[in-house]
N, C-alpha and C. Protein backbone atom coordinates (compact mmCIF):
# COMPACT_ATOMS: atom_id res chain seq x y z
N UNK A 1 106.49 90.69 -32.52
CA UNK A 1 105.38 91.62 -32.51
C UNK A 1 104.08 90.85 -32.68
N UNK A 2 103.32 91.27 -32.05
CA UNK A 2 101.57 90.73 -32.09
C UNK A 2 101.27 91.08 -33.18
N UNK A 3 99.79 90.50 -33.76
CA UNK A 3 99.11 91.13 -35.09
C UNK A 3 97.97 92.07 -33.84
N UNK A 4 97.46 92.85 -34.98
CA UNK A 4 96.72 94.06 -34.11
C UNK A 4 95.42 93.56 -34.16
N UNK A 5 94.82 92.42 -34.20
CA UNK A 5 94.00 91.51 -33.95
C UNK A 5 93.83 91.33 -32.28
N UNK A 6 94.95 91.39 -32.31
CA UNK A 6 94.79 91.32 -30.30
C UNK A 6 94.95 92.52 -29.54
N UNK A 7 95.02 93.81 -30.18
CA UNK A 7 94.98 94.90 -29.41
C UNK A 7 93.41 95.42 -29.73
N UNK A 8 93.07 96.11 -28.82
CA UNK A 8 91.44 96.43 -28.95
C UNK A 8 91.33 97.74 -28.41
N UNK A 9 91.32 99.14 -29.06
CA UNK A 9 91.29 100.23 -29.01
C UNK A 9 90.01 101.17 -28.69
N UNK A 10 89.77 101.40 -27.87
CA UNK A 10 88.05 101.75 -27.51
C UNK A 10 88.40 103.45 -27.58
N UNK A 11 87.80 103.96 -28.28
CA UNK A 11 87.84 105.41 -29.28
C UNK A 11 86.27 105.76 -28.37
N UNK A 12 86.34 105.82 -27.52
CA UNK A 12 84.73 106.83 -27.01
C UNK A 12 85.31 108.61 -26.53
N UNK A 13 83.77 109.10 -27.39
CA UNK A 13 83.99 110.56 -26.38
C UNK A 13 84.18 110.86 -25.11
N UNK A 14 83.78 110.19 -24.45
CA UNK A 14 83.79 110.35 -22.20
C UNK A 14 85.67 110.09 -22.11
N UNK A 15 86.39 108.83 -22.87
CA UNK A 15 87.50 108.34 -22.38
C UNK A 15 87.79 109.89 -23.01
N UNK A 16 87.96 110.81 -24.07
CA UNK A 16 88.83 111.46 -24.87
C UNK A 16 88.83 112.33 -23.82
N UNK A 17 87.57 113.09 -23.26
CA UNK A 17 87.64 113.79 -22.18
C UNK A 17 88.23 113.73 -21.35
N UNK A 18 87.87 112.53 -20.75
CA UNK A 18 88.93 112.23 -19.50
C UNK A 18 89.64 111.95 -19.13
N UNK A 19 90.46 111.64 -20.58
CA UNK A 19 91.99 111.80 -20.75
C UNK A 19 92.95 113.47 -20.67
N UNK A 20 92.25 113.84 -21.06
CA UNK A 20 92.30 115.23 -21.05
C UNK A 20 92.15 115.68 -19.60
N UNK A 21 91.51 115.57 -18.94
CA UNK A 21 91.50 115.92 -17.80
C UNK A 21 92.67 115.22 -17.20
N UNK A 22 93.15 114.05 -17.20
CA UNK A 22 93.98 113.17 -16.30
C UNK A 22 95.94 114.08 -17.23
N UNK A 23 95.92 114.28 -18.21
CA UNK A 23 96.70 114.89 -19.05
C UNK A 23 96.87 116.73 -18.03
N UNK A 24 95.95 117.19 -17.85
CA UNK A 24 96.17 118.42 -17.71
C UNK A 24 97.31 118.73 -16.81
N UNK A 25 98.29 119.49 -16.18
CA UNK A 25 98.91 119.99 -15.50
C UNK A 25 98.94 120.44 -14.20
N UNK A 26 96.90 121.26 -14.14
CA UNK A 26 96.32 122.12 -13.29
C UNK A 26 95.62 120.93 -12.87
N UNK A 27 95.29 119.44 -13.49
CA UNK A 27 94.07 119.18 -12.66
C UNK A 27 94.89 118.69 -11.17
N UNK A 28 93.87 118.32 -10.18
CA UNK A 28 94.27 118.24 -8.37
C UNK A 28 94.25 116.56 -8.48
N UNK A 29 95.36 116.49 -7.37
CA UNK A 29 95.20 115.11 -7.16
C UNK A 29 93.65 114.21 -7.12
N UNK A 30 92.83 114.90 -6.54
CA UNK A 30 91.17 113.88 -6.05
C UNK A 30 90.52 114.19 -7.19
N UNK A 31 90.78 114.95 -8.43
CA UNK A 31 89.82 115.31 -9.70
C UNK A 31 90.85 114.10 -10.57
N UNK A 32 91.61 114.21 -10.22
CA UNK A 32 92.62 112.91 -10.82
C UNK A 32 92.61 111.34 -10.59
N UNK A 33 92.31 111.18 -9.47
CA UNK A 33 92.60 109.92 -8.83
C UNK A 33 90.33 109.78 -9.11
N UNK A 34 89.47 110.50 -9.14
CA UNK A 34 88.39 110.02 -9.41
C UNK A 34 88.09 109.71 -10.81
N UNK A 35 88.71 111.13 -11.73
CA UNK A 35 88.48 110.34 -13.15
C UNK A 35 89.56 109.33 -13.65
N UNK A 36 90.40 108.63 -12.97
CA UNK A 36 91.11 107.77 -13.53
C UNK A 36 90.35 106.04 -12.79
N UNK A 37 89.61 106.60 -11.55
CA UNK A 37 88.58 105.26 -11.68
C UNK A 37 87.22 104.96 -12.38
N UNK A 38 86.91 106.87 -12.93
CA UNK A 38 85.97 106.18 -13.81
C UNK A 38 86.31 105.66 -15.32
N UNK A 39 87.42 106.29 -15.60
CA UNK A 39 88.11 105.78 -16.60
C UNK A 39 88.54 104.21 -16.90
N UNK A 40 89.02 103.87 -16.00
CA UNK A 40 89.42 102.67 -15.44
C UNK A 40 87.83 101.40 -15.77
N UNK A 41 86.90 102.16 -15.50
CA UNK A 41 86.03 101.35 -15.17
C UNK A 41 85.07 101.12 -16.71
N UNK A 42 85.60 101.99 -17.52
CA UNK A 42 84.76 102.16 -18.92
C UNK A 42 85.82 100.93 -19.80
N UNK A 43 87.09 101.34 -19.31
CA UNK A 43 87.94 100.26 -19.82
C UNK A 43 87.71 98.55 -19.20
N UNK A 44 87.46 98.58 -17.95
CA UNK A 44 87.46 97.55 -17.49
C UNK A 44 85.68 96.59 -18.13
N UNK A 45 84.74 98.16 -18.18
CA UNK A 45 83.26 97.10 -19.29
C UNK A 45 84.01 96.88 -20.48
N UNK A 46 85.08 97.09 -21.12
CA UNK A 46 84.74 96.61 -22.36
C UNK A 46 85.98 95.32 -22.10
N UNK A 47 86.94 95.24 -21.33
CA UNK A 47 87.75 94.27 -21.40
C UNK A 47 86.71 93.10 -20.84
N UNK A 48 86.11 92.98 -19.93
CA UNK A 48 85.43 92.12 -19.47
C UNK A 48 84.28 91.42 -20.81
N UNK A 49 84.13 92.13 -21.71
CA UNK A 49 83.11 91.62 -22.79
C UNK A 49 83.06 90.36 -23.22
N UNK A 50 84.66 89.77 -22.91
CA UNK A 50 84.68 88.19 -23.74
C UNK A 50 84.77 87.45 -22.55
N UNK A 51 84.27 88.09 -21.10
CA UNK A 51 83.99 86.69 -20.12
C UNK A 51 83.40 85.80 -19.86
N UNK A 52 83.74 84.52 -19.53
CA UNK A 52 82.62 83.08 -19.87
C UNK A 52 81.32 83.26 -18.56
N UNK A 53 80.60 83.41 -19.34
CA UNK A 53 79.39 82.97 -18.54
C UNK A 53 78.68 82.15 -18.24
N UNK A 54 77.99 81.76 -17.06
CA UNK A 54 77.21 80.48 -17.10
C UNK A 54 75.80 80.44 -16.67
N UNK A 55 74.51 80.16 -17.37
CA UNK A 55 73.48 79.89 -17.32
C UNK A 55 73.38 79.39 -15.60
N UNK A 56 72.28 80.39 -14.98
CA UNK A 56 71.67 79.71 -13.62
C UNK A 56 70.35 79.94 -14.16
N UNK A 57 69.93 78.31 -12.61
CA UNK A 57 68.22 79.41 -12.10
C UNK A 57 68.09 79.99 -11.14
N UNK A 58 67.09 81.09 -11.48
CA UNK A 58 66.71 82.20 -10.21
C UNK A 58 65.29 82.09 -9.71
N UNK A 59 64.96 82.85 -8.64
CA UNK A 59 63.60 82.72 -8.64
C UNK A 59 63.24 84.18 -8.58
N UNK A 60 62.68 84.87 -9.48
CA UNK A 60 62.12 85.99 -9.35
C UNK A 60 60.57 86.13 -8.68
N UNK A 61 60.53 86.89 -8.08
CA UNK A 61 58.89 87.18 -7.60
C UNK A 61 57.64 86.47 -8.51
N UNK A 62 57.76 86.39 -9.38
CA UNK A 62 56.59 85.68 -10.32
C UNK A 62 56.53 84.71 -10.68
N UNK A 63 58.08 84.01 -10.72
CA UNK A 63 58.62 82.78 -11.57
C UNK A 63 60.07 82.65 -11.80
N UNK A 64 60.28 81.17 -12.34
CA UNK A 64 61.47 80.43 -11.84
C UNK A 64 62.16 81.18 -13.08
N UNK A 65 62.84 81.65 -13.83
CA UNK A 65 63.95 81.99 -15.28
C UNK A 65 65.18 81.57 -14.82
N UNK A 66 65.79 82.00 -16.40
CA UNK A 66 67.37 81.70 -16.41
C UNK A 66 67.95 83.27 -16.33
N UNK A 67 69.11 82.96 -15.58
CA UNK A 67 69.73 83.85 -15.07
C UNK A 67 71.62 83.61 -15.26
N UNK A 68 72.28 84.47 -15.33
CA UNK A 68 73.52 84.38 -15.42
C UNK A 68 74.76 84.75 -14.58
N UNK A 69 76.00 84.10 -14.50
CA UNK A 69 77.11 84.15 -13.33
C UNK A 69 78.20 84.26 -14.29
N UNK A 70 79.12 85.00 -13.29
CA UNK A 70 80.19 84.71 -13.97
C UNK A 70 81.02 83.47 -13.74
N UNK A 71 81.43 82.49 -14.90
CA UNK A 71 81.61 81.53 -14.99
C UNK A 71 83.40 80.82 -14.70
N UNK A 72 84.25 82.15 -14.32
CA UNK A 72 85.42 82.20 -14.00
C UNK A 72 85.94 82.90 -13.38
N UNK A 73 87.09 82.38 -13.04
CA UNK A 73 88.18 83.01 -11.26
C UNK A 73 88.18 84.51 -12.40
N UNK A 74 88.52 85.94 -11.57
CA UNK A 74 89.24 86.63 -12.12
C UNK A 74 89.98 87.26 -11.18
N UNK A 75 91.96 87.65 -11.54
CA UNK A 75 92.49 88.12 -10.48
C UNK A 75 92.99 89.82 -11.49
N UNK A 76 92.89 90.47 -10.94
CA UNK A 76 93.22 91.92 -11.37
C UNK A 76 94.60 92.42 -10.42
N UNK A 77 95.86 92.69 -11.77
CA UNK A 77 97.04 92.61 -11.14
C UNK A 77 97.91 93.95 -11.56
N UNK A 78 97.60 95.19 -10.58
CA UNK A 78 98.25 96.21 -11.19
C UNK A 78 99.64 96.29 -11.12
N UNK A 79 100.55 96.72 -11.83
CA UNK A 79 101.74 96.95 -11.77
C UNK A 79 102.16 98.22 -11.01
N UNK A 80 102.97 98.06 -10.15
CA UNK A 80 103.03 98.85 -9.23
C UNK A 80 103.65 100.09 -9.46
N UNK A 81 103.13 101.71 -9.02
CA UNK A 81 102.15 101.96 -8.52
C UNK A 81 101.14 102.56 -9.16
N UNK A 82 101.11 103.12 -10.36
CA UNK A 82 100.20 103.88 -10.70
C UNK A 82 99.32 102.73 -11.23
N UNK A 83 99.16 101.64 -11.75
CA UNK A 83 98.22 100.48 -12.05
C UNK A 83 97.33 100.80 -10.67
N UNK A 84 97.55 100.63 -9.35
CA UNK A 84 96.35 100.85 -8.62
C UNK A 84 95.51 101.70 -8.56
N UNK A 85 95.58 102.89 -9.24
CA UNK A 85 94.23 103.69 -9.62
C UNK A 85 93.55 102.78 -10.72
N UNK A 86 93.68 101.69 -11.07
CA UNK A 86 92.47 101.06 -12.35
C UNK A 86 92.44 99.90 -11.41
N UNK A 87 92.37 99.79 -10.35
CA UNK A 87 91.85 98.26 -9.65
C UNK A 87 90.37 98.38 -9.31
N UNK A 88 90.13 100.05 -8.78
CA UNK A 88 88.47 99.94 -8.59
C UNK A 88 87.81 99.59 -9.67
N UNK A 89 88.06 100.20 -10.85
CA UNK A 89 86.91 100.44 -12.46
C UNK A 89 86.69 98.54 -12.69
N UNK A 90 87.61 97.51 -12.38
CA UNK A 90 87.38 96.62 -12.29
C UNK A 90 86.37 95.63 -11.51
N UNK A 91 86.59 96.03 -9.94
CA UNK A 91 86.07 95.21 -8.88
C UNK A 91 84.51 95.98 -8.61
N UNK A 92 84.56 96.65 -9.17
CA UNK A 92 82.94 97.96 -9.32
C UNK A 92 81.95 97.23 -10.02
N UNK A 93 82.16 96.08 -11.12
CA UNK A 93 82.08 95.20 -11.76
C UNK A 93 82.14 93.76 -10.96
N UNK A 94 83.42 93.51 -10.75
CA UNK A 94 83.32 92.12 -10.22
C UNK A 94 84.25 92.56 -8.26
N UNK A 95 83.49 92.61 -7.93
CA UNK A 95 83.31 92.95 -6.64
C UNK A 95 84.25 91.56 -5.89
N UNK A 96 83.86 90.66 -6.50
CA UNK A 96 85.00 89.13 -6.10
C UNK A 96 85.62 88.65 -6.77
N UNK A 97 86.67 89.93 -7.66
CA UNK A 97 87.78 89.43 -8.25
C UNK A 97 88.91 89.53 -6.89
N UNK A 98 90.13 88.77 -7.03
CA UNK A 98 91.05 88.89 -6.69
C UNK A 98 91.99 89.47 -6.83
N UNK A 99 92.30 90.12 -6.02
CA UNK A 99 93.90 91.43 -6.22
C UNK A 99 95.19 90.92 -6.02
N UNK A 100 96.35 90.68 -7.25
CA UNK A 100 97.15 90.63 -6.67
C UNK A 100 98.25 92.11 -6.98
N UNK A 101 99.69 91.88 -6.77
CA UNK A 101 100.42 93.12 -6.91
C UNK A 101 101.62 92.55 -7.15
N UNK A 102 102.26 93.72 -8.55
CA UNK A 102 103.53 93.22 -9.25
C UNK A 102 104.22 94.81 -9.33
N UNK A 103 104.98 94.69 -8.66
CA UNK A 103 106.40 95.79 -8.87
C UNK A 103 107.41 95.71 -9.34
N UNK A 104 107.87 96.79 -10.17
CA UNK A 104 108.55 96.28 -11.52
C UNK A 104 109.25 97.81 -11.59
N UNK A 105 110.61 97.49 -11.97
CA UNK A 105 111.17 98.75 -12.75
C UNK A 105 112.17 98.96 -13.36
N UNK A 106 112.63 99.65 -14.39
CA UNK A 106 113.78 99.12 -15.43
C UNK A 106 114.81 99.46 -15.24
N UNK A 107 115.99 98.41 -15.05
CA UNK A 107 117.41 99.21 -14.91
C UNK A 107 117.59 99.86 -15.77
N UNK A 108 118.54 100.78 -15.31
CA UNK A 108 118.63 102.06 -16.10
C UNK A 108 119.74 101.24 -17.01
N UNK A 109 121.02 100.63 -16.60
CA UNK A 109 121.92 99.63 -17.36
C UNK A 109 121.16 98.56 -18.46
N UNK A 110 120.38 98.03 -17.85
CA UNK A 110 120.24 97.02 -19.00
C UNK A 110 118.67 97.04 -19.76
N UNK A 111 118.11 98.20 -19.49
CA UNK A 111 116.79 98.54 -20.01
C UNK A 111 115.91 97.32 -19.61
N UNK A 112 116.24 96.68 -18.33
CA UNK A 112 115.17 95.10 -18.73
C UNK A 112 114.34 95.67 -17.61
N UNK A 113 113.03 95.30 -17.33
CA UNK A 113 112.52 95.31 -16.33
C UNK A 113 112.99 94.15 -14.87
N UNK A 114 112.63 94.76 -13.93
CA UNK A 114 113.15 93.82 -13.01
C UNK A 114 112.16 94.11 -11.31
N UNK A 115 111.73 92.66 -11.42
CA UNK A 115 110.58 92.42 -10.01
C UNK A 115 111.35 92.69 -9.40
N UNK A 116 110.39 93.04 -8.26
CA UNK A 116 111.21 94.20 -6.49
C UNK A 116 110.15 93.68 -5.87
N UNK A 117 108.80 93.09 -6.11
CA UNK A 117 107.59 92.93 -5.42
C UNK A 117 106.68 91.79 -5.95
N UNK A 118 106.34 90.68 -5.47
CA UNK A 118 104.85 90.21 -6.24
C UNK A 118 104.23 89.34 -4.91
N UNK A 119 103.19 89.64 -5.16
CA UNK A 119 101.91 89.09 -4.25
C UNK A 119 100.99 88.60 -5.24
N UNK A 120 100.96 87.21 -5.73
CA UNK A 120 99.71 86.80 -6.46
C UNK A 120 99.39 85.81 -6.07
N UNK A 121 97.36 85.41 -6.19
CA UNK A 121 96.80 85.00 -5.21
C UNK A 121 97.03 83.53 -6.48
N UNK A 122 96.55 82.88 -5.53
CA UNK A 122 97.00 81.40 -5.44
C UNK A 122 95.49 80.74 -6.90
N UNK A 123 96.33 79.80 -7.54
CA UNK A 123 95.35 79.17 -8.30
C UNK A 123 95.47 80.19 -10.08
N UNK A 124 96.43 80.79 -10.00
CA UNK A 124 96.19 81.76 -11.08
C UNK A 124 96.24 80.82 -12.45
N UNK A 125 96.58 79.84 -12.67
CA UNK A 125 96.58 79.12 -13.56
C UNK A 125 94.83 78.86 -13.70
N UNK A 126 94.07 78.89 -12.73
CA UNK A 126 92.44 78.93 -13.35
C UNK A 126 91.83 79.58 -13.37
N UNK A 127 92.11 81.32 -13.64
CA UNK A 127 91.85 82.74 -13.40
C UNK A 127 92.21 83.16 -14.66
N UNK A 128 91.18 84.14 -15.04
CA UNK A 128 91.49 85.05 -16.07
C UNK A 128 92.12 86.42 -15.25
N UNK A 129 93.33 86.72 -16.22
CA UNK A 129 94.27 87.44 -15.17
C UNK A 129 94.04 88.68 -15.80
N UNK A 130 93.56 90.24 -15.43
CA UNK A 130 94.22 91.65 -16.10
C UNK A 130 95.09 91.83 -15.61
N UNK A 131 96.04 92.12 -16.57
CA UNK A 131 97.02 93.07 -15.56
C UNK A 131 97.00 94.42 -16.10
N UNK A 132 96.99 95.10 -15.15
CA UNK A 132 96.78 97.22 -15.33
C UNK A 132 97.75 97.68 -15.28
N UNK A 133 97.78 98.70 -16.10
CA UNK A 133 98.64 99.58 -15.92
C UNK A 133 97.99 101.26 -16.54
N UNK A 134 98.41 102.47 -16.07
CA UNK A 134 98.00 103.16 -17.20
C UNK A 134 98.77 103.51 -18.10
N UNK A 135 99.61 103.52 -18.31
CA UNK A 135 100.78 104.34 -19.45
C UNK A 135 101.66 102.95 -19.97
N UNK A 136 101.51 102.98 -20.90
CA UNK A 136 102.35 101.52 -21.70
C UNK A 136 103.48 102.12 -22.64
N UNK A 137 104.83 102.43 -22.09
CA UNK A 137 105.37 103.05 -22.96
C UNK A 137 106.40 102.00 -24.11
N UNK A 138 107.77 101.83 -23.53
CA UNK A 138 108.38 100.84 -24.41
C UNK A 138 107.63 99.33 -24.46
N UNK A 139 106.85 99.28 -23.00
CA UNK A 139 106.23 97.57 -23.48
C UNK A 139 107.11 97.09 -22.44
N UNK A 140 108.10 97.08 -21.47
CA UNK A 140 109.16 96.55 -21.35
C UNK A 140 108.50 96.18 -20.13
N UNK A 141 107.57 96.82 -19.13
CA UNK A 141 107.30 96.79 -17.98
C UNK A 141 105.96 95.36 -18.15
N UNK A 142 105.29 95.96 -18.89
CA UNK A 142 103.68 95.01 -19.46
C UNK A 142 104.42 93.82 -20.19
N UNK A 143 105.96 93.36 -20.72
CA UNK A 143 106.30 92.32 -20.86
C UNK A 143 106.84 91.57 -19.44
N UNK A 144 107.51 92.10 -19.61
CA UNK A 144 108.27 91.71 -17.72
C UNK A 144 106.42 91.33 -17.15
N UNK A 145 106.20 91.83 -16.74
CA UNK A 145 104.80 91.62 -15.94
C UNK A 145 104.44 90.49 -16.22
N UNK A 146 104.03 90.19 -17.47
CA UNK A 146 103.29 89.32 -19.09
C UNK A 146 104.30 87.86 -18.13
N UNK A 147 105.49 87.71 -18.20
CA UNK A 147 106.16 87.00 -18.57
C UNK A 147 106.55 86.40 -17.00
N UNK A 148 106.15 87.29 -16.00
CA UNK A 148 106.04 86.92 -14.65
C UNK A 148 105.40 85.96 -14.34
N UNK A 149 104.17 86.84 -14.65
CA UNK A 149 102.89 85.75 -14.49
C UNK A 149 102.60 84.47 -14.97
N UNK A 150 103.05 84.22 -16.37
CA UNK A 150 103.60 82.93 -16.87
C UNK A 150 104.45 82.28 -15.81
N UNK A 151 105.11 83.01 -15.89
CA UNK A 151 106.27 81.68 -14.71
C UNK A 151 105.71 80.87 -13.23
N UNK A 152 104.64 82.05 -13.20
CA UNK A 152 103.59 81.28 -12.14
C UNK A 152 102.50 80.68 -11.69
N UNK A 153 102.36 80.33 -13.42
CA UNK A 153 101.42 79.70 -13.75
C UNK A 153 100.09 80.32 -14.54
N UNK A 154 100.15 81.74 -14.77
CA UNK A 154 98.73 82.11 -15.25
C UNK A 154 99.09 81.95 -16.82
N UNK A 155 97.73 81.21 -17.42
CA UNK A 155 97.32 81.44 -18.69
C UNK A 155 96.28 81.79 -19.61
N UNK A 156 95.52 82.79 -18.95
CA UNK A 156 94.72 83.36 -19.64
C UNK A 156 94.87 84.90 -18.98
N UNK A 157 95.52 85.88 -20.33
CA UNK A 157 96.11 87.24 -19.90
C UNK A 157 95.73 88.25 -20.38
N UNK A 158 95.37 89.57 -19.76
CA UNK A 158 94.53 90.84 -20.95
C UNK A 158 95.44 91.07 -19.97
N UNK A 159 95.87 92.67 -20.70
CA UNK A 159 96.46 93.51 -20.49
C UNK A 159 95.88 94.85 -21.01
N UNK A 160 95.99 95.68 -19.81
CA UNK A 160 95.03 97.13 -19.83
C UNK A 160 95.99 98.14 -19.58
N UNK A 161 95.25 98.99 -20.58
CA UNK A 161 96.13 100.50 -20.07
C UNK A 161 95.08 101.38 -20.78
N UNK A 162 95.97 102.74 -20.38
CA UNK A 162 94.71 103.96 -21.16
C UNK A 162 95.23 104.75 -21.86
N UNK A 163 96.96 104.81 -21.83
CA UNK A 163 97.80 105.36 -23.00
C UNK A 163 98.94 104.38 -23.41
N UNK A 164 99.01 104.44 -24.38
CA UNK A 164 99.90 103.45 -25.49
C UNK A 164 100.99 104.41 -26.31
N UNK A 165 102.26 104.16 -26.46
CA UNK A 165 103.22 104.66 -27.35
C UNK A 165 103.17 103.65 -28.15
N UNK A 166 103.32 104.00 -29.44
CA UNK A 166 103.58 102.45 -30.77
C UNK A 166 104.41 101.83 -30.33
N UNK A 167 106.10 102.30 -29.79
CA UNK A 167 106.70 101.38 -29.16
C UNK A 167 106.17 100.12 -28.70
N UNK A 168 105.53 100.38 -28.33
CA UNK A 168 104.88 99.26 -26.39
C UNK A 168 103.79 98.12 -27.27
């Protein structure tokens, strides 16, 4: 088990709402699939908060200042399929992150997760990697995933979602 030092819980009024909305029964697929990218995207400003940045110069209309870039690869890797409703709230932001895609699902026999799919873009070992998902239930899928991506080299890993069971 992790210490809860590394989980980071963002408690805003807009997400409580629009969880609620994405929760409802009655809401429609396109009232669904829009608030789960703006959702997506409130999660994706605050995961992005600890990204390295790097000092440029610019030239503004008046004069030369310092100005800022983002200072690293990022690849955004939903778990397949409902992770691809949180790929926009990301790239809305970083417009030249890289997409890759991980499909995953648990035998029913041995509770493990098990790849059926992966497409990840090349170099991930110098990329800060998310991987999405929305619903994190036993953990089993966001480990499998976790533990993929290791094998192919990525080492720097956040992991996103917008509902959590203590299990997971």
């Amino acid at each position: 088990s992790y210490p809860m030092d590394h989980v980071h819980v963002i408690d805003h009024p807009v997400l409580q709402r629009d969880l609620t909305v994405l929760r409802r029964a009655d809401t429609s697929y396109g009232v669904f699939r829009s608030t789960l990218s703006d959702v997506s995207s409130i999660l994706a400003y605050e995961a992005l908060r600890g990204i390295r940045m790097r000092e440029i110069r610019i030239e503004t209309p008046l004069e030369e200042t310092t100005g800022f870039e983002v200072a690293e690869s990022v690849v955004v890797v939903p778990i397949l399929r409902a992770g691809l409703g949180m790929v926009d709230g990301f790239v809305r932001f970083l417009p030249e992150a890289r997409i890759g895609h991980l499909g995953m699902y648990r035998d029913e026999e041995t509770h493990e997760p098990v790849d059926y799919y992966s497409s990840i873009p090349s170099q991930i070992d110098e990329s800060l990697v998310f991987v999405v998902d929305p619903m994190l239930a036993t953990g089993g899928s966001a480990a499998g995933a976790i533990s993929h991506l290791k094998q192919v080299g990525a080492r720097s890993i956040v992991f996103v979602t917008l509902v959590s069971a203590p299990e997971g």
